[in-house]
Protein backbone atom coordinates (compact mmCIF):
# COMPACT_ATOMS: atom_id res chain seq x y z
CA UNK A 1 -86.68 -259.16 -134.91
CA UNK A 2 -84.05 -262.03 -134.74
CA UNK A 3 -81.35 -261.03 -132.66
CA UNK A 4 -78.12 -261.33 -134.96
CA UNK A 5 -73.89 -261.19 -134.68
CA UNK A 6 -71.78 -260.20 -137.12
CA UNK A 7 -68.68 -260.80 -138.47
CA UNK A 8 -66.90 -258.17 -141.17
CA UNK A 9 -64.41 -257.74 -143.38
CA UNK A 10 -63.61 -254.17 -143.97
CA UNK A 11 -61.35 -253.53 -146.64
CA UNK A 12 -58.79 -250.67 -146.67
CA UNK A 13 -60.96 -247.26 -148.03
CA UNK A 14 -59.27 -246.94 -151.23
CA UNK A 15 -59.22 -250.78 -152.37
CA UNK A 16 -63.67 -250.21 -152.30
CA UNK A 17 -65.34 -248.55 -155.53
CA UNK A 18 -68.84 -248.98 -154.56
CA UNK A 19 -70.58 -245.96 -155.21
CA UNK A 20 -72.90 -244.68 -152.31
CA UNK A 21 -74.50 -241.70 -151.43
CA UNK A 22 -73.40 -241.50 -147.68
CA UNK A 23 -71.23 -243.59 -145.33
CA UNK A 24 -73.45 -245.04 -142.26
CA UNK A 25 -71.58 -244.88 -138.86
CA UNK A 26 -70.28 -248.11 -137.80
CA UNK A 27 -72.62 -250.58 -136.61
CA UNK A 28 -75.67 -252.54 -138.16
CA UNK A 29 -78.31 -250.14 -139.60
CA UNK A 30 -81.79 -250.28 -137.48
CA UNK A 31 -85.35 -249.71 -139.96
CA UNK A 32 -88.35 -250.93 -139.34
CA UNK A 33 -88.71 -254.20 -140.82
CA UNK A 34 -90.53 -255.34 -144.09
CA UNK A 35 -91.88 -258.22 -145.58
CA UNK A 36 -90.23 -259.11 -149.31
CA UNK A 37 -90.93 -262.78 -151.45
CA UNK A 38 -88.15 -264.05 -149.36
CA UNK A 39 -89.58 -263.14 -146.35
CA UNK A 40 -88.61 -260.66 -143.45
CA UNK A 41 -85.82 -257.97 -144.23
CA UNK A 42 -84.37 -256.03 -140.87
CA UNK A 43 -82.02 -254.01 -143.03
CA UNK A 44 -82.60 -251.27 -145.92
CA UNK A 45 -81.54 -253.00 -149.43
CA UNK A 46 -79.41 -249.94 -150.97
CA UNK A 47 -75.89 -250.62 -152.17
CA UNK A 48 -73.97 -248.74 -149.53
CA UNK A 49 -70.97 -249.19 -147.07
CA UNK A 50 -69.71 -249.48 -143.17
CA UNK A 51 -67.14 -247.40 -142.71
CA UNK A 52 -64.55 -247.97 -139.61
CA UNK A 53 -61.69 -245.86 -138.68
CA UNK A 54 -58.76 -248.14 -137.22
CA UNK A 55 -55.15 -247.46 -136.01
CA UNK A 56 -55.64 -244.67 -138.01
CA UNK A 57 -56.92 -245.69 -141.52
CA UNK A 58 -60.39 -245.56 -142.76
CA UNK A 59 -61.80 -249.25 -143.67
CA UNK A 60 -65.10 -249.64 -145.87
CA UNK A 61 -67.73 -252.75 -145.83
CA UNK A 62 -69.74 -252.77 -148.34
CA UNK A 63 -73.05 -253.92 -147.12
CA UNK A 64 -74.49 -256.17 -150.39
CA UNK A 65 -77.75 -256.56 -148.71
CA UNK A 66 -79.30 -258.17 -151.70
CA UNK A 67 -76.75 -260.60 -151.81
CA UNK A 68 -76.29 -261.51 -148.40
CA UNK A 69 -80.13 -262.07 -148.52
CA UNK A 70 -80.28 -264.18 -151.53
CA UNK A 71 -77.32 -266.49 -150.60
CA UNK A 72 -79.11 -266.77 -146.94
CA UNK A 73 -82.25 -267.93 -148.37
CA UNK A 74 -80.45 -270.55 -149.96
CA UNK A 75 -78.72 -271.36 -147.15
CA UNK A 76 -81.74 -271.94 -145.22
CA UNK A 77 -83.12 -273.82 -148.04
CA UNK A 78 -80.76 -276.24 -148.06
CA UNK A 79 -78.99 -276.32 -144.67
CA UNK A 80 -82.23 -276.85 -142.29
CA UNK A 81 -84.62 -279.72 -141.93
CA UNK A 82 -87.76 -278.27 -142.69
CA UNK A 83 -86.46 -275.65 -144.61
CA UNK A 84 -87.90 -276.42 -147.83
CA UNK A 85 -91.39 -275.59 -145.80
CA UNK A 86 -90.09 -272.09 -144.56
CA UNK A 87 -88.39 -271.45 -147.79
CA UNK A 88 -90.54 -273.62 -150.74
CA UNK A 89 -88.75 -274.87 -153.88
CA UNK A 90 -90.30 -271.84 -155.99
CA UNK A 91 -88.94 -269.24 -153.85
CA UNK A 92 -85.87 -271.10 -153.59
CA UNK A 93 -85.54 -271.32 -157.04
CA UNK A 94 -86.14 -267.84 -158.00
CA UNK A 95 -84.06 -266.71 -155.57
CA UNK A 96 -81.20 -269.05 -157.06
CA UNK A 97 -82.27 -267.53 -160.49
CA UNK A 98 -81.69 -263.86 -159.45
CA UNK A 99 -78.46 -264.74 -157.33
CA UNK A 100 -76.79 -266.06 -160.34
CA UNK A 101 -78.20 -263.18 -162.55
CA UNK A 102 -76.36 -261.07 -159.51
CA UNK A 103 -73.38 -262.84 -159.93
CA UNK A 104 -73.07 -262.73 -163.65
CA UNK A 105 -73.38 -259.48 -164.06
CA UNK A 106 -71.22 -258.51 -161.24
CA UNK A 107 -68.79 -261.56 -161.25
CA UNK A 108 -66.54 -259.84 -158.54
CA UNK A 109 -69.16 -259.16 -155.82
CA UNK A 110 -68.85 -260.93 -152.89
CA UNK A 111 -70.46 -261.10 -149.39
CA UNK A 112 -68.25 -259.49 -147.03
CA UNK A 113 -70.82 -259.54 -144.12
CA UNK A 114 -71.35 -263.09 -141.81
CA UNK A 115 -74.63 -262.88 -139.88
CA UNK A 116 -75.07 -265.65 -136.99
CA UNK A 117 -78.91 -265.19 -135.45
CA UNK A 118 -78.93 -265.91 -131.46
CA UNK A 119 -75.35 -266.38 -130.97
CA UNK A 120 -71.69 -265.90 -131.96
CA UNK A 121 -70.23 -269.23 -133.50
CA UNK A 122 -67.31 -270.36 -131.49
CA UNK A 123 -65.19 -270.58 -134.66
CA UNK A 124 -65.35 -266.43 -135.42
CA UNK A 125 -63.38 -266.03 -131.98
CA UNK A 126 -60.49 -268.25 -133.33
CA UNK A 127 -59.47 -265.56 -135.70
CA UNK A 128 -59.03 -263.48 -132.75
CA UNK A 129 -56.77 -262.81 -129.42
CA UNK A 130 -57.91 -261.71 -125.92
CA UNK A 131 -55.95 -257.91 -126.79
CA UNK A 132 -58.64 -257.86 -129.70
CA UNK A 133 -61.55 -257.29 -127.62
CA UNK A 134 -63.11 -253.65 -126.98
CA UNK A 135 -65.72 -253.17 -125.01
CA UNK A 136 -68.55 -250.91 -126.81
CA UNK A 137 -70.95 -248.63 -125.05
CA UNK A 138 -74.22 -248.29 -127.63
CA UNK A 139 -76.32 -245.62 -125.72
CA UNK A 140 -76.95 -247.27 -122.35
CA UNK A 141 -76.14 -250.97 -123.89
CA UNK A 142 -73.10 -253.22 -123.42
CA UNK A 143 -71.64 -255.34 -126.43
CA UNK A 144 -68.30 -256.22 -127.50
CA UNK A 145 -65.90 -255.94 -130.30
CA UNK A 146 -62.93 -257.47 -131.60
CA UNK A 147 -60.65 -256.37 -134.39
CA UNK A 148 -57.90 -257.47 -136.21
CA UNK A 149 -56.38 -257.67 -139.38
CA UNK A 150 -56.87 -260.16 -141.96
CA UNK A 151 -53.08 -261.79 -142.06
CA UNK A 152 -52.87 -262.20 -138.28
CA UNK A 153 -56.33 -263.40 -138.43
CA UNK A 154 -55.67 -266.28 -141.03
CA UNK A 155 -52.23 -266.94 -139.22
CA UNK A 156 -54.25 -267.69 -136.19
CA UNK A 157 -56.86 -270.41 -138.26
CA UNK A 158 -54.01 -271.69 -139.71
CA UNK A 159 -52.60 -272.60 -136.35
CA UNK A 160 -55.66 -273.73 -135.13
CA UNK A 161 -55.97 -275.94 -138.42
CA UNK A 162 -52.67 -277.47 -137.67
CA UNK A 163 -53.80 -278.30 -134.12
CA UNK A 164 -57.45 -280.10 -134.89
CA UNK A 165 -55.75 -281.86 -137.71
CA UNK A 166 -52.99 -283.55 -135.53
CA UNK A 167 -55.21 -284.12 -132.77
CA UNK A 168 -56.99 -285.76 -135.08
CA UNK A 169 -60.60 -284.03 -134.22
CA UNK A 170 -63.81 -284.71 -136.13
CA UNK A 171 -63.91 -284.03 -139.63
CA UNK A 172 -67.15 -281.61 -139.16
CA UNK A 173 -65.33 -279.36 -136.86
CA UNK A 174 -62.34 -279.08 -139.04
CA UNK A 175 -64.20 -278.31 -142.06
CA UNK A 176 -66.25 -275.58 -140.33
CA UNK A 177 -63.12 -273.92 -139.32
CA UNK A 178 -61.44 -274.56 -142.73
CA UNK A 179 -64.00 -273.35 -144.85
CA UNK A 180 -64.30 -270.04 -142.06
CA UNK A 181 -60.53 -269.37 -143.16
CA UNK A 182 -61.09 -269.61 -146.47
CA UNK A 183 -63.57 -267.27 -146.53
CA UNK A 184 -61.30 -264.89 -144.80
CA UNK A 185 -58.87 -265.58 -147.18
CA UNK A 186 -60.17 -264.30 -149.96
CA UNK A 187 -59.87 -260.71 -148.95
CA UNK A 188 -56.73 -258.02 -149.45
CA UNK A 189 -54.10 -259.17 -146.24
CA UNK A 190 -54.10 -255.45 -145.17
CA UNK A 191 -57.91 -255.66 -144.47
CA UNK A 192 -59.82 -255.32 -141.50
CA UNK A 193 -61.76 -258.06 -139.92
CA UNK A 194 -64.31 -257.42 -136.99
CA UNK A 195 -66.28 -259.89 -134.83
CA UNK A 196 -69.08 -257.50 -133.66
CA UNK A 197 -72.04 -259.19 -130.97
CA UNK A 198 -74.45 -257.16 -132.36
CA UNK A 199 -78.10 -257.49 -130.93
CA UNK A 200 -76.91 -260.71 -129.28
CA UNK A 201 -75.27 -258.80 -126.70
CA UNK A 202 -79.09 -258.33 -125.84
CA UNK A 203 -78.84 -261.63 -124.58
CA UNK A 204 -76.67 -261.29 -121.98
CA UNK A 205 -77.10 -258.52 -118.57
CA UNK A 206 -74.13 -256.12 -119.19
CA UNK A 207 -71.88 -257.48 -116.05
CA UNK A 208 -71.70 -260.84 -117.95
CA UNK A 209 -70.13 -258.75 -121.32
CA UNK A 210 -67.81 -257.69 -119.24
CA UNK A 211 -66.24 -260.37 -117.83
CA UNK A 212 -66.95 -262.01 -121.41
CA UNK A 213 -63.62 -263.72 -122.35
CA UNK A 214 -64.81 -265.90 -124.93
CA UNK A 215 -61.39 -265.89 -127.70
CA UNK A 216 -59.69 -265.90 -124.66
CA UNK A 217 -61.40 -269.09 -123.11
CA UNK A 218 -61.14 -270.60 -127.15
CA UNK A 219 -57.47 -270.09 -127.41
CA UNK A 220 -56.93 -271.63 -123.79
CA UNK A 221 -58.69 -274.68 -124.93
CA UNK A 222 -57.16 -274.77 -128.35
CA UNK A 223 -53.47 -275.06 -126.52
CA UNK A 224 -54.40 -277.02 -124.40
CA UNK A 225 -55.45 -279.30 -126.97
CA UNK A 226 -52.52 -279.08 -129.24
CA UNK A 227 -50.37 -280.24 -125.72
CA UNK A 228 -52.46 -283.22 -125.13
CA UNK A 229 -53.79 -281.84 -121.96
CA UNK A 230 -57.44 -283.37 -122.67
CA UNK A 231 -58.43 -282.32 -119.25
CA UNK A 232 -57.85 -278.66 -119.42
CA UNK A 233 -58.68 -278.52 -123.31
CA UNK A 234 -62.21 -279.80 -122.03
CA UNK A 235 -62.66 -277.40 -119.35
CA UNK A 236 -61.73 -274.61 -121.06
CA UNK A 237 -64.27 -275.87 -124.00
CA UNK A 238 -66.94 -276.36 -121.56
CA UNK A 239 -66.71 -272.89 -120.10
CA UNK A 240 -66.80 -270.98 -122.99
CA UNK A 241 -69.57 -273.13 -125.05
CA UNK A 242 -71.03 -273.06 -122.08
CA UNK A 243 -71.58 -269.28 -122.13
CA UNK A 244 -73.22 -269.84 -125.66
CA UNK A 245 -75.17 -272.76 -125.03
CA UNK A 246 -78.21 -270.91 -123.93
CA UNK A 247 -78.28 -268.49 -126.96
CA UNK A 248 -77.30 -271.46 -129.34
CA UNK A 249 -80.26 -273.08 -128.20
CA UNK A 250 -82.41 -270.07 -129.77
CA UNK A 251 -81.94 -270.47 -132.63
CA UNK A 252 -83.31 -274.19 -132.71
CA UNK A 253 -86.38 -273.10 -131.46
CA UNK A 254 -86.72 -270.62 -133.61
């Protein structure tokens, strides 16, 4: 099973009308995995919700599975050399066919559910401080968490915006973050967003979670950068891509 992060938007309890039967505990939902005409599917395909109590309030994220699966197929399609081998024009097109049928007759749905296999993309941690970070004992497993809300977290891409723009940094990078904050910004200000490892923390022994500092390491660089101290910007970069490098590397091979 690829080994996936995950990051969330939960929006406050009564702002979600999806209808479910039962609220799953927070975290991704383990079954055994089955084949579909898209391929492998690691998660059950009913319409139902996260639910995460924060700072007192109870937050909801509705799951979409079919959704999330049909707009990943694309994805994949389109995004990958190769792809169109993995994922073959019919299949891609059918799936393109039922994703619009999805969104006609349900023109408000919307994915509220990232999914990164192998690693966590440096640009989730920008949306997040160093105070964010929990770390989350799963049985006798290690991973880590980080919440926040959803204005602080586009205040913080903004900022980081402002700072690749001026220093003028490639286009590629800027647009990955931009189109990250957008995203973000679609959703009620008084939402919760979560950057959760996932089974990626499986990648790592739990003494390295630990002393995992990776918004921290982000944020450093990201200063640094907007101060024209190229020197410490780098390091800082280098440490914390670094970290990710190996589990990055994964996903090419896979």
């Amino acid at each position: 099973m690829v080994k996936s992060a995950y990051l969330r938007v939960y929006e406050p309890e009564d702002n979600v009308t999806v209808s479910v039967d039962r609220l799953p505990v927070v975290g991704y939902i383990s079954e055994d995995v089955a084949w579909s005409e898209y391929g492998l599917i690691d998660e059950p395909l009913r319409e139902d919700v996260l639910a995460a109590d924060w700072n007192g309030n109870r937050y909801l994220c509705p799951r979409r599975p079919k959704l999330r699966m049909l707009e990943g197929v694309l994805a994949f399609h389109n995004a990958f050399i190769g792809g169109e081998v993995l994922v073959p024009e019919t299949i891609a097109a059918t799936a393109a066919a039922e994703l619009q049928q999805l969104k006609d007759r349900e023109p408000e749905q919307r994915s509220h559910i990232l999914t990164s296999p192998w690693h966590v993309p440096l640009r989730w941690f920008v949306a997040f401080a160093p105070a964010d970070r929990e770390i989350v004992q799963n049985d006798d497993r290690v991973s880590i968490r980080y919440r926040t809300d959803r204005r602080t977290a586009s205040k913080r891409l903004a900022k980081a915006l402002k700072i690749l723009e001026q220093v003028g940094m490639d286009d590629g990078v800027v647009e990955n973050v931009r189109d990250f904050s957008d995203w973000i910004a679609n959703f009620s200000s008084g939402s919760l967003v979560e950057l959760d490892y996932g089974s990626v923390a499986e990648l790592f022994e739990g003494s390295q979670l630990v002393f995992d500092e990776s918004a921290a390491e982000v944020w450093e660089s990201l200063v640094a950068l907007g101060a024209k101290d190229w020197e410490r910007s780098a390091r800082m970069y280098n440490e914390v891509s670094g970290r990710w490098s190996h589990a990055a590397s994964v996903t090419q091979l896979n």
